[in-house]
C-alpha atoms as a PDB file:
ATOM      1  CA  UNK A   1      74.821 106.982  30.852  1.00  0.00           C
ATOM      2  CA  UNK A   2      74.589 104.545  28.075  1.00  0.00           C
ATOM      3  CA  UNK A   3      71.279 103.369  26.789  1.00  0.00           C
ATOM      4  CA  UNK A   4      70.131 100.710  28.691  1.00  0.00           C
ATOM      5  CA  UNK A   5      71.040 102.335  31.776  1.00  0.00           C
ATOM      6  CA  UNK A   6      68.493 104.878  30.400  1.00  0.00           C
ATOM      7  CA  UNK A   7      66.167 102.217  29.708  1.00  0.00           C
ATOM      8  CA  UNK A   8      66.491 100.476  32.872  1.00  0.00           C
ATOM      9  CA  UNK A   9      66.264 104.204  34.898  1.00  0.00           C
ATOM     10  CA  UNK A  10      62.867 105.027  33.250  1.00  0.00           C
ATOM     11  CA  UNK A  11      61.638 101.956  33.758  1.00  0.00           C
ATOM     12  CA  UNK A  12      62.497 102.266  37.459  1.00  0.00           C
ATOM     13  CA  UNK A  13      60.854 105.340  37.669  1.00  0.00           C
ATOM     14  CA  UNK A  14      57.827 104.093  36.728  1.00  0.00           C
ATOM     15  CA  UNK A  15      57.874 105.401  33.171  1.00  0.00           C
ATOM     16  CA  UNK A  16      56.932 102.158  31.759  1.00  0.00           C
ATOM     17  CA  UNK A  17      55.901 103.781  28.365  1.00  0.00           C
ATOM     18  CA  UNK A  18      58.589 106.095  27.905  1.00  0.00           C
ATOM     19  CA  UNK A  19      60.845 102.891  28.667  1.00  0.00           C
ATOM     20  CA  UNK A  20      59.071 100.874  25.845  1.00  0.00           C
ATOM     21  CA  UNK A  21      59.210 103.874  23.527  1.00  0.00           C
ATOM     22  CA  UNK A  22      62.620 104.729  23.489  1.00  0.00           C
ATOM     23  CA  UNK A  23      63.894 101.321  23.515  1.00  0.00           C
ATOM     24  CA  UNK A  24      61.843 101.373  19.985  1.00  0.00           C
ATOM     25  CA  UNK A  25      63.344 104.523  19.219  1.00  0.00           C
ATOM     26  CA  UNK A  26      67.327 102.988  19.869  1.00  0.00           C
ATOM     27  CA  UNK A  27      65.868  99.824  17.500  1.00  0.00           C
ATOM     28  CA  UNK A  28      65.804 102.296  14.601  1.00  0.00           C
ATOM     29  CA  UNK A  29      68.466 103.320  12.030  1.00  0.00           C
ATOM     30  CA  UNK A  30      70.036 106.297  12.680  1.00  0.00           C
ATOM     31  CA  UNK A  31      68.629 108.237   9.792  1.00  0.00           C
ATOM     32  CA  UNK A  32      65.545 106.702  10.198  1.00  0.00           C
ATOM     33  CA  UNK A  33      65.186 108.521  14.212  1.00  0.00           C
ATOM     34  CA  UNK A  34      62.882 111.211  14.937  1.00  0.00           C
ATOM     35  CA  UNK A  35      64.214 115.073  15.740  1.00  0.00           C
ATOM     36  CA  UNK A  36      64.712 115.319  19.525  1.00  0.00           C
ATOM     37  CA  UNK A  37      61.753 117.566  19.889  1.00  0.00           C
ATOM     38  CA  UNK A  38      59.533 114.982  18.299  1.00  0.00           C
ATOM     39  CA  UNK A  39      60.935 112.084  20.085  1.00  0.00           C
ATOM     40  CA  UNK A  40      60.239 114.025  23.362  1.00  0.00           C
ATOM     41  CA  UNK A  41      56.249 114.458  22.456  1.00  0.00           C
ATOM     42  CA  UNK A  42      56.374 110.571  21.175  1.00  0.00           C
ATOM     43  CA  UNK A  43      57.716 109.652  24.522  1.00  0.00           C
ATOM     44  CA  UNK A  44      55.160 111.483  26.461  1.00  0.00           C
ATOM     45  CA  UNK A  45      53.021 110.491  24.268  1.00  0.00           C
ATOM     46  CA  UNK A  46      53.704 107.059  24.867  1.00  0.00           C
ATOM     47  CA  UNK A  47      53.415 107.388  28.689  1.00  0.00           C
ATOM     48  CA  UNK A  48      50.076 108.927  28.755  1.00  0.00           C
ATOM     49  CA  UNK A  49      48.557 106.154  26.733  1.00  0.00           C
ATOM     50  CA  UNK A  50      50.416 103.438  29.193  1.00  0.00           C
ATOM     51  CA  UNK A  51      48.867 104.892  31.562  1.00  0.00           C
ATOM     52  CA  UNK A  52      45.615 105.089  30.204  1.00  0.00           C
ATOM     53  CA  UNK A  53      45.408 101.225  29.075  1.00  0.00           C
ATOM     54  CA  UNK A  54      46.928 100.317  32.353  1.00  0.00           C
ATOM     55  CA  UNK A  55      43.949 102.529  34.414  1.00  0.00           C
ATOM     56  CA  UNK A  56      41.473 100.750  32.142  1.00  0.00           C
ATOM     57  CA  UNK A  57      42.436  97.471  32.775  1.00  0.00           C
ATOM     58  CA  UNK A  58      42.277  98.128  36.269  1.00  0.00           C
ATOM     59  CA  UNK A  59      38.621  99.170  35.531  1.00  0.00           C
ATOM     60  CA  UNK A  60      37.763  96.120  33.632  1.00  0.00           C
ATOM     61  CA  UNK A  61      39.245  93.742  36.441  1.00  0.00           C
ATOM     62  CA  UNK A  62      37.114  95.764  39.237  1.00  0.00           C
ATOM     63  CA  UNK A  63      33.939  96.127  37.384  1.00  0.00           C
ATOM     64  CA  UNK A  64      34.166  91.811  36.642  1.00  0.00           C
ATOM     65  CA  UNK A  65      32.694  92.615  33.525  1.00  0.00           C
ATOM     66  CA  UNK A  66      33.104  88.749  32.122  1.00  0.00           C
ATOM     67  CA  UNK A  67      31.947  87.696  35.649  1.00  0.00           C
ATOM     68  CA  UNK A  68      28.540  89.487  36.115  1.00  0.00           C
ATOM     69  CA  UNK A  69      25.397  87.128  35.492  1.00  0.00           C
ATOM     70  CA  UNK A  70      22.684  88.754  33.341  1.00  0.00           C
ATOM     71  CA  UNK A  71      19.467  89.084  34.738  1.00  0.00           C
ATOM     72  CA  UNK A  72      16.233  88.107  32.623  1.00  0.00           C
ATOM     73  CA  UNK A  73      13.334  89.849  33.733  1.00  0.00           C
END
């Protein structure tokens, strides 16, 4: 499997952050790439806090935050 396919097969599975991550990761210079065991954590890493932004938006769009009139009392 050659990157992109890799790319293309996390993004399919939903991995949106792991997707975006190693794509970064490919972008580097070869010397310059981290040790597979921290490229592992930096991808999971990366997932979690996709997730996280993506469940906060979600938050912000339900709650109408910018939407809600203030009441004066």
């Amino acid at each position: 499997m050659n990157t992109q396919e890799t790319i293309d097969l996390l993004y399919n599975l939903k991995l949106k952050g792991m997707s975006e991550a190693y794509k970064a990761m490919t972008i580097m210079p070869v010397p310059e790439r981290p040790d597979l065991d921290f490229a592992i954590a930096k991808l999971a890493d990366a997932e979690r806090c996709y997730r996280d932004n993506q469940k906060t938006q979600m938050y912000q769009r339900q709650a109408n935050l910018d939407t809600m009139p203030i009441s004066k009392t």
